[in-house]
PDB file of N, CA and C in Angstrom:
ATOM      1  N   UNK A   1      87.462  45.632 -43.194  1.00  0.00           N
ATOM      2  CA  UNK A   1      88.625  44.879 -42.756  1.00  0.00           C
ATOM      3  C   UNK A   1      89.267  44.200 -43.952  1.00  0.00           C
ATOM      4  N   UNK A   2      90.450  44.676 -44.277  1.00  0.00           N
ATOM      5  CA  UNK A   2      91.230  43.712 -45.154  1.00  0.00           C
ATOM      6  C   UNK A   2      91.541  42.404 -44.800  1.00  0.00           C
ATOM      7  N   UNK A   3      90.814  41.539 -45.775  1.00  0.00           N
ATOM      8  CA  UNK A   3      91.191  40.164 -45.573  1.00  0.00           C
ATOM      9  C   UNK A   3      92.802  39.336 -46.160  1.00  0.00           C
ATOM     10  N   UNK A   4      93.512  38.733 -45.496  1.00  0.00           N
ATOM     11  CA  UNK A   4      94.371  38.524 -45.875  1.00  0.00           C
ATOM     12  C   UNK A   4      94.849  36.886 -45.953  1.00  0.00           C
ATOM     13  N   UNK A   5      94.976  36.087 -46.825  1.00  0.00           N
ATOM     14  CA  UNK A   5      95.416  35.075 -46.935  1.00  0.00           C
ATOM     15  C   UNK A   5      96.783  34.394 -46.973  1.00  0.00           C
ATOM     16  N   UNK A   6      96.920  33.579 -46.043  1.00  0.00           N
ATOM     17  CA  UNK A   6      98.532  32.802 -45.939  1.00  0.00           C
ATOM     18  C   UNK A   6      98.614  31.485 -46.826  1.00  0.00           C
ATOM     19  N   UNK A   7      99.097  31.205 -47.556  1.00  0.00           N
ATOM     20  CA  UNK A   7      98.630  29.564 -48.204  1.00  0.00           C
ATOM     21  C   UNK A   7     100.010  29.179 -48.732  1.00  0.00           C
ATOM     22  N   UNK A   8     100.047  27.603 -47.972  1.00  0.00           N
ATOM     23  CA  UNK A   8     100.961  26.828 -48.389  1.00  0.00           C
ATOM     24  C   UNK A   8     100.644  25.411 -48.726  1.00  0.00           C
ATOM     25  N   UNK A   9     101.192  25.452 -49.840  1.00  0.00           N
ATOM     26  CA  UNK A   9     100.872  24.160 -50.540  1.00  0.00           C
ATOM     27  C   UNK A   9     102.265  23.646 -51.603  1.00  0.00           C
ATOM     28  N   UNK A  10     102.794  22.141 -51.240  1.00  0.00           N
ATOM     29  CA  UNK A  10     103.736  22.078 -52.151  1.00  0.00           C
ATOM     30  C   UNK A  10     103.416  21.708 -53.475  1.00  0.00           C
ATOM     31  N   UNK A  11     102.007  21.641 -54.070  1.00  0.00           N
ATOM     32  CA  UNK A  11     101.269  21.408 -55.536  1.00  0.00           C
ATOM     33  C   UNK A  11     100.877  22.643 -56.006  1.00  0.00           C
ATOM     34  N   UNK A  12     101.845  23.322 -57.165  1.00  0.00           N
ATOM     35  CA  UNK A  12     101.960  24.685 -57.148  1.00  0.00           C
ATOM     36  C   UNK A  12     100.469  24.621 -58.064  1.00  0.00           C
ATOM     37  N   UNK A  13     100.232  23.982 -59.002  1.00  0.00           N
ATOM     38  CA  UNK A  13      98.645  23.820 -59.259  1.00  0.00           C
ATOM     39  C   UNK A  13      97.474  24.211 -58.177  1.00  0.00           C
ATOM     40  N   UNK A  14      97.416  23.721 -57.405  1.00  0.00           N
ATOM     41  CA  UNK A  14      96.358  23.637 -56.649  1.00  0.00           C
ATOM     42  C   UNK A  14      96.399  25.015 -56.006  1.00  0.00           C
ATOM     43  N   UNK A  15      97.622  25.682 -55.927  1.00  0.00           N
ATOM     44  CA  UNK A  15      98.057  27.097 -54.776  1.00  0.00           C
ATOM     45  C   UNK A  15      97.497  28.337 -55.897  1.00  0.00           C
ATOM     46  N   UNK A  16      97.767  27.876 -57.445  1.00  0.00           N
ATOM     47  CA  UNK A  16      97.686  28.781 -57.708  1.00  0.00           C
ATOM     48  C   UNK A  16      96.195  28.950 -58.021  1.00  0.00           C
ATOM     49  N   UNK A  17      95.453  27.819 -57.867  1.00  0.00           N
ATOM     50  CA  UNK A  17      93.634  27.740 -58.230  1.00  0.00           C
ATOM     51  C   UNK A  17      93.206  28.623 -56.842  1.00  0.00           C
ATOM     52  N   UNK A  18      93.628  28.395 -55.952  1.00  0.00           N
ATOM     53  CA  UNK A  18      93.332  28.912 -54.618  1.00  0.00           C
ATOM     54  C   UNK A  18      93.462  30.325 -54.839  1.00  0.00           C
ATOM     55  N   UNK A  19      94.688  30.995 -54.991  1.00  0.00           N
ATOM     56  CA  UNK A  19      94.904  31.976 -55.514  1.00  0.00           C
ATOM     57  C   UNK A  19      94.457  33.203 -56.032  1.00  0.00           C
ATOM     58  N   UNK A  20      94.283  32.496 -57.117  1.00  0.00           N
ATOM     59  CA  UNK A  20      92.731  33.045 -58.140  1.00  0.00           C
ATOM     60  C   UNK A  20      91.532  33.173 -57.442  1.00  0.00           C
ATOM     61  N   UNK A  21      91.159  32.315 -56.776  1.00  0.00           N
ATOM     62  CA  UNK A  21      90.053  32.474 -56.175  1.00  0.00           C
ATOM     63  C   UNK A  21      90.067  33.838 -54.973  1.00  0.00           C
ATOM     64  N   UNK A  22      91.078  33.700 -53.780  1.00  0.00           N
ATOM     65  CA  UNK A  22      91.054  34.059 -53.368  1.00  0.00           C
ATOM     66  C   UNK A  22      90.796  35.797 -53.885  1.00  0.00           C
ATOM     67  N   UNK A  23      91.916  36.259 -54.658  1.00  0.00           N
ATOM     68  CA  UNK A  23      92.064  37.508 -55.128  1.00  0.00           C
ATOM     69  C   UNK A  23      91.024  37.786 -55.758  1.00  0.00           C
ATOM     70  N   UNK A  24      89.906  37.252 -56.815  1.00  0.00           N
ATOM     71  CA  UNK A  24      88.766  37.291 -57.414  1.00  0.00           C
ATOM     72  C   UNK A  24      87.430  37.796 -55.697  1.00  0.00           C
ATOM     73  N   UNK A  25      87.979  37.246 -55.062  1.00  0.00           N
ATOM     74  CA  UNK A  25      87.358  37.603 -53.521  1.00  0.00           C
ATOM     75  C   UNK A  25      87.731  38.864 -52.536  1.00  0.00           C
ATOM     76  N   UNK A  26      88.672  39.501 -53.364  1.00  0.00           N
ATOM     77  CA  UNK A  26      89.536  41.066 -52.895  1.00  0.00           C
ATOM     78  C   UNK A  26      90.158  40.462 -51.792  1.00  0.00           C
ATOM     79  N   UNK A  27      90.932  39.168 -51.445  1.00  0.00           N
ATOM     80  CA  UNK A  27      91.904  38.651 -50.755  1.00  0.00           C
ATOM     81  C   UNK A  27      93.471  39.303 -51.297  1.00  0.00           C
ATOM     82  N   UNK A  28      94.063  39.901 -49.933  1.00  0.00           N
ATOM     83  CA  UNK A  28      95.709  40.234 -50.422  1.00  0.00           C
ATOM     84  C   UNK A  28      96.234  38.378 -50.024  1.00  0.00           C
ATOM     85  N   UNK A  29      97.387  37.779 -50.771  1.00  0.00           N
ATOM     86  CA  UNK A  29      97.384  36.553 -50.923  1.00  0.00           C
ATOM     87  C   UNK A  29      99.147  36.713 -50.609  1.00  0.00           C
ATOM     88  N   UNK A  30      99.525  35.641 -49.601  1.00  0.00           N
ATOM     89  CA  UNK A  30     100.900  35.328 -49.296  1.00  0.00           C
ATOM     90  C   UNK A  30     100.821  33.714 -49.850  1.00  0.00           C
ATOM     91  N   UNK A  31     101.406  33.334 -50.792  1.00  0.00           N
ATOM     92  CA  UNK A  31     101.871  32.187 -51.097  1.00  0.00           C
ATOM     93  C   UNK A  31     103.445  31.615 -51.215  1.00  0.00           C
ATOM     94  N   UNK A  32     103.391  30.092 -50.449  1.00  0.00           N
ATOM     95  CA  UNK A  32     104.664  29.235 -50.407  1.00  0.00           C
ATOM     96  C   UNK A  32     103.969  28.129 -50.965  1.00  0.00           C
ATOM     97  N   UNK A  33     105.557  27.922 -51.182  1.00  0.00           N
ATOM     98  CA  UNK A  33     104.876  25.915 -51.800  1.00  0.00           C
ATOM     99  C   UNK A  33     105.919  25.328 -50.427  1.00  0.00           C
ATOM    100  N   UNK A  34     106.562  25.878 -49.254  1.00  0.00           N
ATOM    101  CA  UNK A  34     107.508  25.843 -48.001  1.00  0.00           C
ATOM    102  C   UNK A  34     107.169  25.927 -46.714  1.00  0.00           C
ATOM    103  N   UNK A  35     106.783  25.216 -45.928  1.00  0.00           N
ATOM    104  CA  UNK A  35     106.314  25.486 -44.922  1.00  0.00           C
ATOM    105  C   UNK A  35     107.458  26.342 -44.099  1.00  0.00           C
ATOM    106  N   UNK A  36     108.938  26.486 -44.336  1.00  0.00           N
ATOM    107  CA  UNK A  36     109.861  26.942 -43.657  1.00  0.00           C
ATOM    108  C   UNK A  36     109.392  28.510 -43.789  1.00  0.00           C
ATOM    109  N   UNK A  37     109.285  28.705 -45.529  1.00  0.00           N
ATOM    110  CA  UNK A  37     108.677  29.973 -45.381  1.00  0.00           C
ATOM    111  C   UNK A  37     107.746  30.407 -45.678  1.00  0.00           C
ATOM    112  N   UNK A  38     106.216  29.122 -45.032  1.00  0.00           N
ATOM    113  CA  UNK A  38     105.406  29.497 -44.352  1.00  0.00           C
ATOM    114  C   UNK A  38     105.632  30.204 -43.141  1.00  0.00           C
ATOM    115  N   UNK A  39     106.546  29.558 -42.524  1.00  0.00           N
ATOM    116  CA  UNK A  39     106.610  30.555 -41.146  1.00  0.00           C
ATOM    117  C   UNK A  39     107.029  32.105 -41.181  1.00  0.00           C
ATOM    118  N   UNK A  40     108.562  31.998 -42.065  1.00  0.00           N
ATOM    119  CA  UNK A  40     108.885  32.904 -42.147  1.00  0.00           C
ATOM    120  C   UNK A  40     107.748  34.539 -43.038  1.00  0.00           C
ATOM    121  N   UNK A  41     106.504  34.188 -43.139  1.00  0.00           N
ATOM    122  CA  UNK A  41     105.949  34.825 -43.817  1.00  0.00           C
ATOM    123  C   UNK A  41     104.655  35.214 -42.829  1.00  0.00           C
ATOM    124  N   UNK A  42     104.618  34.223 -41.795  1.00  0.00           N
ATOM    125  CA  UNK A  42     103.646  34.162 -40.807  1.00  0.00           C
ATOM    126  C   UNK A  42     102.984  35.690 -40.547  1.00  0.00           C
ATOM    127  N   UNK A  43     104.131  36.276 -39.495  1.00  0.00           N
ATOM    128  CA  UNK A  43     104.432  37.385 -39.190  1.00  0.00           C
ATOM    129  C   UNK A  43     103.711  38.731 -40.263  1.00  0.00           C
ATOM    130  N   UNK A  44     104.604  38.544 -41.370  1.00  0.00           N
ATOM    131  CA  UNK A  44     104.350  39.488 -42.098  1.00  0.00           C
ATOM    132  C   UNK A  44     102.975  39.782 -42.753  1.00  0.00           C
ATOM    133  N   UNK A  45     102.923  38.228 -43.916  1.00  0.00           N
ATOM    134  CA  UNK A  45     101.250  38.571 -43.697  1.00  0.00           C
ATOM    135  C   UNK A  45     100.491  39.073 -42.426  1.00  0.00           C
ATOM    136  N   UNK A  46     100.481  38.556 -41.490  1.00  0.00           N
ATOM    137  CA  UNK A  46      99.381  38.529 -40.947  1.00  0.00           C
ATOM    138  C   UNK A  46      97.563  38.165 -40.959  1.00  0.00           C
ATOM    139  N   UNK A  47      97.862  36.877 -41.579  1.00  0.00           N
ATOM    140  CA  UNK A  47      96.853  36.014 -41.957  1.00  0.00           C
ATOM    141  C   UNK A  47      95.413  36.628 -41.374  1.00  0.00           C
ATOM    142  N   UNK A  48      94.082  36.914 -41.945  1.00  0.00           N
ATOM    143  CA  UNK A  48      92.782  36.513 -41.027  1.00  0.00           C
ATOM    144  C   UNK A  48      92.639  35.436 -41.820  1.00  0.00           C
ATOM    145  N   UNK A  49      93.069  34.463 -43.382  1.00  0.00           N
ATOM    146  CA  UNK A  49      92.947  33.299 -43.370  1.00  0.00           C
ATOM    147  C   UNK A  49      93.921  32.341 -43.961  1.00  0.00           C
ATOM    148  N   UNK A  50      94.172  31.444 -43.140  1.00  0.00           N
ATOM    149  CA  UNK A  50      95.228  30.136 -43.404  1.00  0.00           C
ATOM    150  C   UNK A  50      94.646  29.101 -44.252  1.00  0.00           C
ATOM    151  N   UNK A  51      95.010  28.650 -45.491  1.00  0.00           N
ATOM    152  CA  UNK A  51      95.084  27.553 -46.044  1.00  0.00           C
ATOM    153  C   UNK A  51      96.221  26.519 -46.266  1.00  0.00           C
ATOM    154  N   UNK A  52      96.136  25.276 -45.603  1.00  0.00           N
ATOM    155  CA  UNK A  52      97.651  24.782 -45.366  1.00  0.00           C
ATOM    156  C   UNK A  52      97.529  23.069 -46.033  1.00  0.00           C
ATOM    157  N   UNK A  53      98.366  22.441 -46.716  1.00  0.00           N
ATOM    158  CA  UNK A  53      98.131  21.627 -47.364  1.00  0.00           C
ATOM    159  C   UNK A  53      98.395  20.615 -46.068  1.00  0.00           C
ATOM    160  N   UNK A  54      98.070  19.002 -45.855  1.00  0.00           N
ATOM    161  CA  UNK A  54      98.431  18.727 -44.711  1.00  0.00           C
ATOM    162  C   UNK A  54      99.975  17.864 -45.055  1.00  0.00           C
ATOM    163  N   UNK A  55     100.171  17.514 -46.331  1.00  0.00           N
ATOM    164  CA  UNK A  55     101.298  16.366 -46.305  1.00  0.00           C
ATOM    165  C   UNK A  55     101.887  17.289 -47.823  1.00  0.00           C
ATOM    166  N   UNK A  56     103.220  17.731 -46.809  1.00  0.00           N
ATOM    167  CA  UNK A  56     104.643  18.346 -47.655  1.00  0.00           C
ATOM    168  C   UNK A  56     105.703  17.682 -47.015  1.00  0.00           C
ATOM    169  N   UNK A  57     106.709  17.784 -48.188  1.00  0.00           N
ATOM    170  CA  UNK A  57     108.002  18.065 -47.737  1.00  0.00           C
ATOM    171  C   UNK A  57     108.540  18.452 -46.662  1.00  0.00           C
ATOM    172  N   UNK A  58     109.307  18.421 -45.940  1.00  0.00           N
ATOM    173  CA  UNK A  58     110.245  19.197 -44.894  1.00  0.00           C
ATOM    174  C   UNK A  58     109.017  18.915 -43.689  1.00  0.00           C
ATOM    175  N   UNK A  59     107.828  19.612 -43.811  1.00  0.00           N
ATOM    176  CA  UNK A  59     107.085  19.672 -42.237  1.00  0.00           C
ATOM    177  C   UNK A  59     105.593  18.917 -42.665  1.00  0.00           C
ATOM    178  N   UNK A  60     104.978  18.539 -41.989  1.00  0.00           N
ATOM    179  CA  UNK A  60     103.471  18.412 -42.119  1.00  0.00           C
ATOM    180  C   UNK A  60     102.539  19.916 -41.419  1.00  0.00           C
ATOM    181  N   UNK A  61     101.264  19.333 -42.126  1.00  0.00           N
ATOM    182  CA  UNK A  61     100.440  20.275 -41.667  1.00  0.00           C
ATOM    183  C   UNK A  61      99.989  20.384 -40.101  1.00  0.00           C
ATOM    184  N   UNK A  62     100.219  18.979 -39.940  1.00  0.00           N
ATOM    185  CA  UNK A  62      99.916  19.081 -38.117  1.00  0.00           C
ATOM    186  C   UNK A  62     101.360  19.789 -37.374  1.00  0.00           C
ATOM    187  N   UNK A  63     102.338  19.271 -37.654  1.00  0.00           N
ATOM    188  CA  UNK A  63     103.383  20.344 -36.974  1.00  0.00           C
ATOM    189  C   UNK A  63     103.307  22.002 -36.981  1.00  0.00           C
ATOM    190  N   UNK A  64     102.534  22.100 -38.504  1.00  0.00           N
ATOM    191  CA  UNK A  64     102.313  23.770 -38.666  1.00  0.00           C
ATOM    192  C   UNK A  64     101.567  23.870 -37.872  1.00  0.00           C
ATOM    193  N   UNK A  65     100.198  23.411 -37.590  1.00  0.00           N
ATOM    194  CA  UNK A  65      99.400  23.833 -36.673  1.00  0.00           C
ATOM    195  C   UNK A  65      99.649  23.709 -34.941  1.00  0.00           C
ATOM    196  N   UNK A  66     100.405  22.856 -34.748  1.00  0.00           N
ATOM    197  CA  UNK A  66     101.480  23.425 -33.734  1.00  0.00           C
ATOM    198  C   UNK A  66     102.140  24.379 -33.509  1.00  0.00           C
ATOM    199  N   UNK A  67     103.128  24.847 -34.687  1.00  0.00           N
ATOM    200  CA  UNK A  67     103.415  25.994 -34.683  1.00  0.00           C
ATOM    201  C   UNK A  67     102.762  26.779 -34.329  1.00  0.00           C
ATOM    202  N   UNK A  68     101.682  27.016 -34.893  1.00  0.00           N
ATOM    203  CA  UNK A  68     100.224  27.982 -34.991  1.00  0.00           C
ATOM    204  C   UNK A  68      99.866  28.282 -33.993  1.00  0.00           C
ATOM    205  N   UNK A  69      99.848  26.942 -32.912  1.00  0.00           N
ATOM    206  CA  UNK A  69      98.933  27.416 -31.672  1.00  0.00           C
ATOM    207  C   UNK A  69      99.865  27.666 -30.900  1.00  0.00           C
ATOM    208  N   UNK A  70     101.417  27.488 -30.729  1.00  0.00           N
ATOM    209  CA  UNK A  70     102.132  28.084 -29.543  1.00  0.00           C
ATOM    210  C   UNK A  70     102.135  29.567 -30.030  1.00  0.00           C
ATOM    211  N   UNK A  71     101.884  30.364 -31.302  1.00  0.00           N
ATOM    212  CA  UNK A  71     101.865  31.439 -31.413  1.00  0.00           C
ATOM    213  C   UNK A  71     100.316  32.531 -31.145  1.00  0.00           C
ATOM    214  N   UNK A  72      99.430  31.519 -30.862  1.00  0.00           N
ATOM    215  CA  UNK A  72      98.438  32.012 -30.222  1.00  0.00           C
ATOM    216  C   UNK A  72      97.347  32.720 -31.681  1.00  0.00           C
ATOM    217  N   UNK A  73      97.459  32.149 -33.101  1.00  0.00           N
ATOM    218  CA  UNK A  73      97.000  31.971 -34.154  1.00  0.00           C
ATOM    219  C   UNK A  73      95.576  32.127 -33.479  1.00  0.00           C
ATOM    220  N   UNK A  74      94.891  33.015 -34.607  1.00  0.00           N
ATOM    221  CA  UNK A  74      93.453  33.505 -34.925  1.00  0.00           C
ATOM    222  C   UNK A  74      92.996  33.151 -35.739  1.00  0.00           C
ATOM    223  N   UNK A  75      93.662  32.997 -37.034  1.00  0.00           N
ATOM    224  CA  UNK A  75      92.960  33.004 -38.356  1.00  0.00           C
ATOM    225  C   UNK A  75      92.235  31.942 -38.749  1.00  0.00           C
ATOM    226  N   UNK A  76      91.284  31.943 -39.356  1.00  0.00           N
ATOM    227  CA  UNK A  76      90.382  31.018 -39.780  1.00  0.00           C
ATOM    228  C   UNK A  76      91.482  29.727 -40.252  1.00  0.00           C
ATOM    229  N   UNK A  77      91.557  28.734 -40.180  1.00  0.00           N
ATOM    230  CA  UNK A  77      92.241  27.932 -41.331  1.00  0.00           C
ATOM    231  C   UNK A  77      90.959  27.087 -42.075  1.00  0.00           C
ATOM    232  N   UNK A  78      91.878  27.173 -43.318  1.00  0.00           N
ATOM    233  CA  UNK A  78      91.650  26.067 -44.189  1.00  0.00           C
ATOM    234  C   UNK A  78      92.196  24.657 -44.095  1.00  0.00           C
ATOM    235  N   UNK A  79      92.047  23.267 -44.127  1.00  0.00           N
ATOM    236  CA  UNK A  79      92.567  22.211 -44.399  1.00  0.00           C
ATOM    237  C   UNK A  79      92.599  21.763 -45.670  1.00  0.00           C
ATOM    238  N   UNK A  80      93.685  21.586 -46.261  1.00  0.00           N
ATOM    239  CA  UNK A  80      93.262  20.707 -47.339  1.00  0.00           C
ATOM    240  C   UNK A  80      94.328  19.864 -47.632  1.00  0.00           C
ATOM    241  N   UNK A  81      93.364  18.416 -48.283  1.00  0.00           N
ATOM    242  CA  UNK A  81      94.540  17.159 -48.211  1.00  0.00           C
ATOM    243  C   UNK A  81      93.889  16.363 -49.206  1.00  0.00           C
ATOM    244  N   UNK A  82      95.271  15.687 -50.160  1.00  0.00           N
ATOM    245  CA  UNK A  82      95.027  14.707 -51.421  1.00  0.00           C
ATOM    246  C   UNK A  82      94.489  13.556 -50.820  1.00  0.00           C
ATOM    247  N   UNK A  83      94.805  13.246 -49.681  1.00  0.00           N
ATOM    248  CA  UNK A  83      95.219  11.454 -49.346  1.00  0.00           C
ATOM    249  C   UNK A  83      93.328  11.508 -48.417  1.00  0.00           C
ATOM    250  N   UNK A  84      93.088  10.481 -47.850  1.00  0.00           N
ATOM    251  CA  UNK A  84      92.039  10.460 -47.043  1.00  0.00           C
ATOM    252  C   UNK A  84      91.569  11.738 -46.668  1.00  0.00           C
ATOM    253  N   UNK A  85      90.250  11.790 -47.190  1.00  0.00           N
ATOM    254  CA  UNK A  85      89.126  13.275 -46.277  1.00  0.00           C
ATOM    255  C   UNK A  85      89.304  12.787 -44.893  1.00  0.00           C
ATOM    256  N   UNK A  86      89.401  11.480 -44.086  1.00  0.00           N
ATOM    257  CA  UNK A  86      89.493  10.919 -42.561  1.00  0.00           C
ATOM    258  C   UNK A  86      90.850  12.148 -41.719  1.00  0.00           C
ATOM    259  N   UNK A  87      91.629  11.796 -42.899  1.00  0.00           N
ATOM    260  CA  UNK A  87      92.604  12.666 -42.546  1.00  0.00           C
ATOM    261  C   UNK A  87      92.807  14.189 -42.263  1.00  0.00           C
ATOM    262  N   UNK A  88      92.268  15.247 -43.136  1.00  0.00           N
ATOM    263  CA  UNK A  88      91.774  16.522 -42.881  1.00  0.00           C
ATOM    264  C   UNK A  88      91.005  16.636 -41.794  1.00  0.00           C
ATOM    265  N   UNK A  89      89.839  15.025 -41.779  1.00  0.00           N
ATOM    266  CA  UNK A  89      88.437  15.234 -40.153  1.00  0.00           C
ATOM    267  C   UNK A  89      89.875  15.593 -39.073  1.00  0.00           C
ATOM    268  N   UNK A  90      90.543  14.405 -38.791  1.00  0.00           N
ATOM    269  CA  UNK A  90      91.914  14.063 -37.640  1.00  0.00           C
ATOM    270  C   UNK A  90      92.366  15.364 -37.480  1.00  0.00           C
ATOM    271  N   UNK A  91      92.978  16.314 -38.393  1.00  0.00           N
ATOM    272  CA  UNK A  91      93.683  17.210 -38.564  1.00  0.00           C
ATOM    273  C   UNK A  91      92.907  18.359 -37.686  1.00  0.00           C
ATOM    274  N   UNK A  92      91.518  18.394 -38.046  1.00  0.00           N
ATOM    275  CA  UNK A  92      90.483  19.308 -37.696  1.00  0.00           C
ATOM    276  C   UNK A  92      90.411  19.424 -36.004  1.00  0.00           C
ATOM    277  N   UNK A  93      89.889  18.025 -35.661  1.00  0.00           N
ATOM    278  CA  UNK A  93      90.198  17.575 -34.357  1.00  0.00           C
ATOM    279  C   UNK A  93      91.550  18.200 -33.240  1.00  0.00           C
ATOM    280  N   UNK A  94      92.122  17.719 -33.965  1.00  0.00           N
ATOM    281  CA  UNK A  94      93.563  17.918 -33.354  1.00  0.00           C
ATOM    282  C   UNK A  94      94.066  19.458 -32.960  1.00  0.00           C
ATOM    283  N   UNK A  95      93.406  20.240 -34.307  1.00  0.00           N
ATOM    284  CA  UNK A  95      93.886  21.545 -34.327  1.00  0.00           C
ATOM    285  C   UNK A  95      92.925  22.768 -32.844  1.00  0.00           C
ATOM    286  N   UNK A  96      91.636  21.677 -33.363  1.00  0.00           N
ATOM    287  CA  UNK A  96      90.864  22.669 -31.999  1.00  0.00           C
ATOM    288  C   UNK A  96      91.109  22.440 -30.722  1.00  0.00           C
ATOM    289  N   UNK A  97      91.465  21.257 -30.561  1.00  0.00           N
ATOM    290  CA  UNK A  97      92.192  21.024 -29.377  1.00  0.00           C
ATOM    291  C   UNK A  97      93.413  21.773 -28.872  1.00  0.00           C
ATOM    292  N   UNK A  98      93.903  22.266 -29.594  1.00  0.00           N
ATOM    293  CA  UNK A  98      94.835  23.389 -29.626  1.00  0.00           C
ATOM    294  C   UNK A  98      94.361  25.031 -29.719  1.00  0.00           C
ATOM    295  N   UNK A  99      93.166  25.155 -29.818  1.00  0.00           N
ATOM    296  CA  UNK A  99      92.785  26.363 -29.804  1.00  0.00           C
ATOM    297  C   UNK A  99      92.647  26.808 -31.075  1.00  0.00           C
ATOM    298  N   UNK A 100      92.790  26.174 -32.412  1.00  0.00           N
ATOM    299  CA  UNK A 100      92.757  26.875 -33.372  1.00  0.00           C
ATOM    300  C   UNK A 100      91.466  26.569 -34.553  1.00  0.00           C
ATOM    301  N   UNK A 101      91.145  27.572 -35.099  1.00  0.00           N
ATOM    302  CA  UNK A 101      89.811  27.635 -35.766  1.00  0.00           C
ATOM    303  C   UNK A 101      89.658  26.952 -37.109  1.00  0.00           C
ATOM    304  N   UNK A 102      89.477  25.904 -37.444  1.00  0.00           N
ATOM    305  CA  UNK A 102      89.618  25.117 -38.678  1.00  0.00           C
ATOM    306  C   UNK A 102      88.046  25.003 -39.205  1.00  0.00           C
ATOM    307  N   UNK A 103      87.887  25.765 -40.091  1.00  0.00           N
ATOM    308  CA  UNK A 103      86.850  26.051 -40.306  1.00  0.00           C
ATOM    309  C   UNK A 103      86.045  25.467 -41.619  1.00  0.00           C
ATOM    310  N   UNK A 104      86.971  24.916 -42.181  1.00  0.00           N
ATOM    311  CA  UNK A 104      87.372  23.583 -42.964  1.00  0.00           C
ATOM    312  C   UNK A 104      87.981  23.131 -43.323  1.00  0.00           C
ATOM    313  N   UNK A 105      87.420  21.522 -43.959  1.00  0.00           N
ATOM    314  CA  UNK A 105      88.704  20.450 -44.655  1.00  0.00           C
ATOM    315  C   UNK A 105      88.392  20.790 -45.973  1.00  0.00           C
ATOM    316  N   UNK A 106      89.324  20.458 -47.001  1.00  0.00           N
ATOM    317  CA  UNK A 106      89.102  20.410 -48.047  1.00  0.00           C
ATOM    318  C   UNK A 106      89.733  19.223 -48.933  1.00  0.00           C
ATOM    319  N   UNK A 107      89.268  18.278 -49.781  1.00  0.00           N
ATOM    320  CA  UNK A 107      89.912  16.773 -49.939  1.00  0.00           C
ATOM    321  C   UNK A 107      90.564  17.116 -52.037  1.00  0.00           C
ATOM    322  N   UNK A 108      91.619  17.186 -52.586  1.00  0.00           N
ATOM    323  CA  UNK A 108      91.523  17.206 -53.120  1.00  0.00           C
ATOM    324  C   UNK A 108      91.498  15.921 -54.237  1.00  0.00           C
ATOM    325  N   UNK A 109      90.775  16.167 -55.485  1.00  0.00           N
ATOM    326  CA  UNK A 109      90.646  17.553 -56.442  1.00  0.00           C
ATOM    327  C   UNK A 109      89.204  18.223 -55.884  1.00  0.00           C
ATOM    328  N   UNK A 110      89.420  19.738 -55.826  1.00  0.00           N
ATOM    329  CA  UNK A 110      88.530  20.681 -54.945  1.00  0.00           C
ATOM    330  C   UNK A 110      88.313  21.164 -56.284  1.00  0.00           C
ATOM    331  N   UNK A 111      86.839  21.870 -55.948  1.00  0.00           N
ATOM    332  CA  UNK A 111      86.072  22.643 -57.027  1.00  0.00           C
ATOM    333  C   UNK A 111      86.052  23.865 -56.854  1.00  0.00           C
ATOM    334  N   UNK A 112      85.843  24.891 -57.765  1.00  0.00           N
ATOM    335  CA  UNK A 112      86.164  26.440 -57.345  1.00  0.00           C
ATOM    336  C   UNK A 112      85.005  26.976 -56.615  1.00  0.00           C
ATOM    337  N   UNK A 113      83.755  26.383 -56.784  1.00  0.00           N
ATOM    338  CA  UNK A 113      82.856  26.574 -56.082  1.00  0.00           C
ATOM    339  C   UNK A 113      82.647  26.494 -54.591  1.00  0.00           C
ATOM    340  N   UNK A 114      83.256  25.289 -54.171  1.00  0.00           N
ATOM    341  CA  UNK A 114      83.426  24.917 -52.617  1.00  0.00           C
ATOM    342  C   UNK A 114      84.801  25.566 -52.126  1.00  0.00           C
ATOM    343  N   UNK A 115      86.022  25.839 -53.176  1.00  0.00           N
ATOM    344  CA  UNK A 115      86.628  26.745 -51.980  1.00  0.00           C
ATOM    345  C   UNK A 115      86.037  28.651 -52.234  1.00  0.00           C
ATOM    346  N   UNK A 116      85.134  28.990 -53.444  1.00  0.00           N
ATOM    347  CA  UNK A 116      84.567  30.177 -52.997  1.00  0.00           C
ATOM    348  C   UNK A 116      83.643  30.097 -51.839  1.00  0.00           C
ATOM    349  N   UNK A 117      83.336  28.878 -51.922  1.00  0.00           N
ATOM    350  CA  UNK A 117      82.229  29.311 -50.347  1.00  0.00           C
ATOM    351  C   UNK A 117      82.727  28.952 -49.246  1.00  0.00           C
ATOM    352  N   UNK A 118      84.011  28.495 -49.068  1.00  0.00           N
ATOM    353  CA  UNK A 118      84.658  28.404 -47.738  1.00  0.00           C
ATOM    354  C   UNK A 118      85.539  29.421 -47.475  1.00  0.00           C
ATOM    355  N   UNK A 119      86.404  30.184 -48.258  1.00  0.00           N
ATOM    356  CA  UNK A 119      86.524  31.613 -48.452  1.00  0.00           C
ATOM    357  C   UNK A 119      85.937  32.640 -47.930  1.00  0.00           C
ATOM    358  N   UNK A 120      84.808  32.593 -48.489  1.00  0.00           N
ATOM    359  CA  UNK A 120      83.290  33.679 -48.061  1.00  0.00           C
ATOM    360  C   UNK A 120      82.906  33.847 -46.440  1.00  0.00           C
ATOM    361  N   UNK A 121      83.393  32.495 -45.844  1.00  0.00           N
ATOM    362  CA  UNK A 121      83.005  32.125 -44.300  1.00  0.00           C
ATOM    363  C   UNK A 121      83.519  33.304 -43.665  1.00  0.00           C
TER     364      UNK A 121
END
């Protein structure tokens, strides 16, 4: 099964560490630093995994994951957030309550080690 990654993050640093990782993991990789075209990319990728930053510009990560679940979203997500780890827990919460699989938080600054092994999941 080709694994495929969606990731939006407006800290083009951090998207592109993810990145690397991911593809070093034979991940095909859709990256925004936009949640607008996060969406618009939704579709096309076709995510089996989401990494979504929680606090951007224009939308938050909890509205995406709204998005997410009126579209009836599968993919594993990732959380990850600068401000409070409390905040990614909330996010986590919120999202399964919605049906969607958050399979972790991630608080940054993240190590390449902990997102290869949340990757790997």
């Amino acid at each position: 099964m080709n694994r495929r990654l969606l990731l939006v993050d407006d800290e083009v640093e951090f998207s592109d560490i993810i990145e690397r990782i991911a593809k070093k993991l034979d991940f095909e990789v859709c990256k925004t630093t936009h949640p607008s075209e996060f969406q618009r990319q939704y579709d096309t990728c076709n995510p089996t995994h989401i990494v979504l930053d929680m606090i951007m510009p224009e939308m938050d990560g909890i509205e995406l994951m709204e998005w997410l679940a009126q579209r009836g979203c599968t993919a594993k997500i990732i959380v990850i957030s600068g401000y409070n780890a409390q905040y990614g827990n909330t996010a986590k919460s919120a999202a399964a309550s919605n049906g969607l699989n958050v399979v972790a938080t991630l608080s940054k600054p993240f190590s390449v080690s902990a997102v290869r092994s949340i990757l790997s999941l």
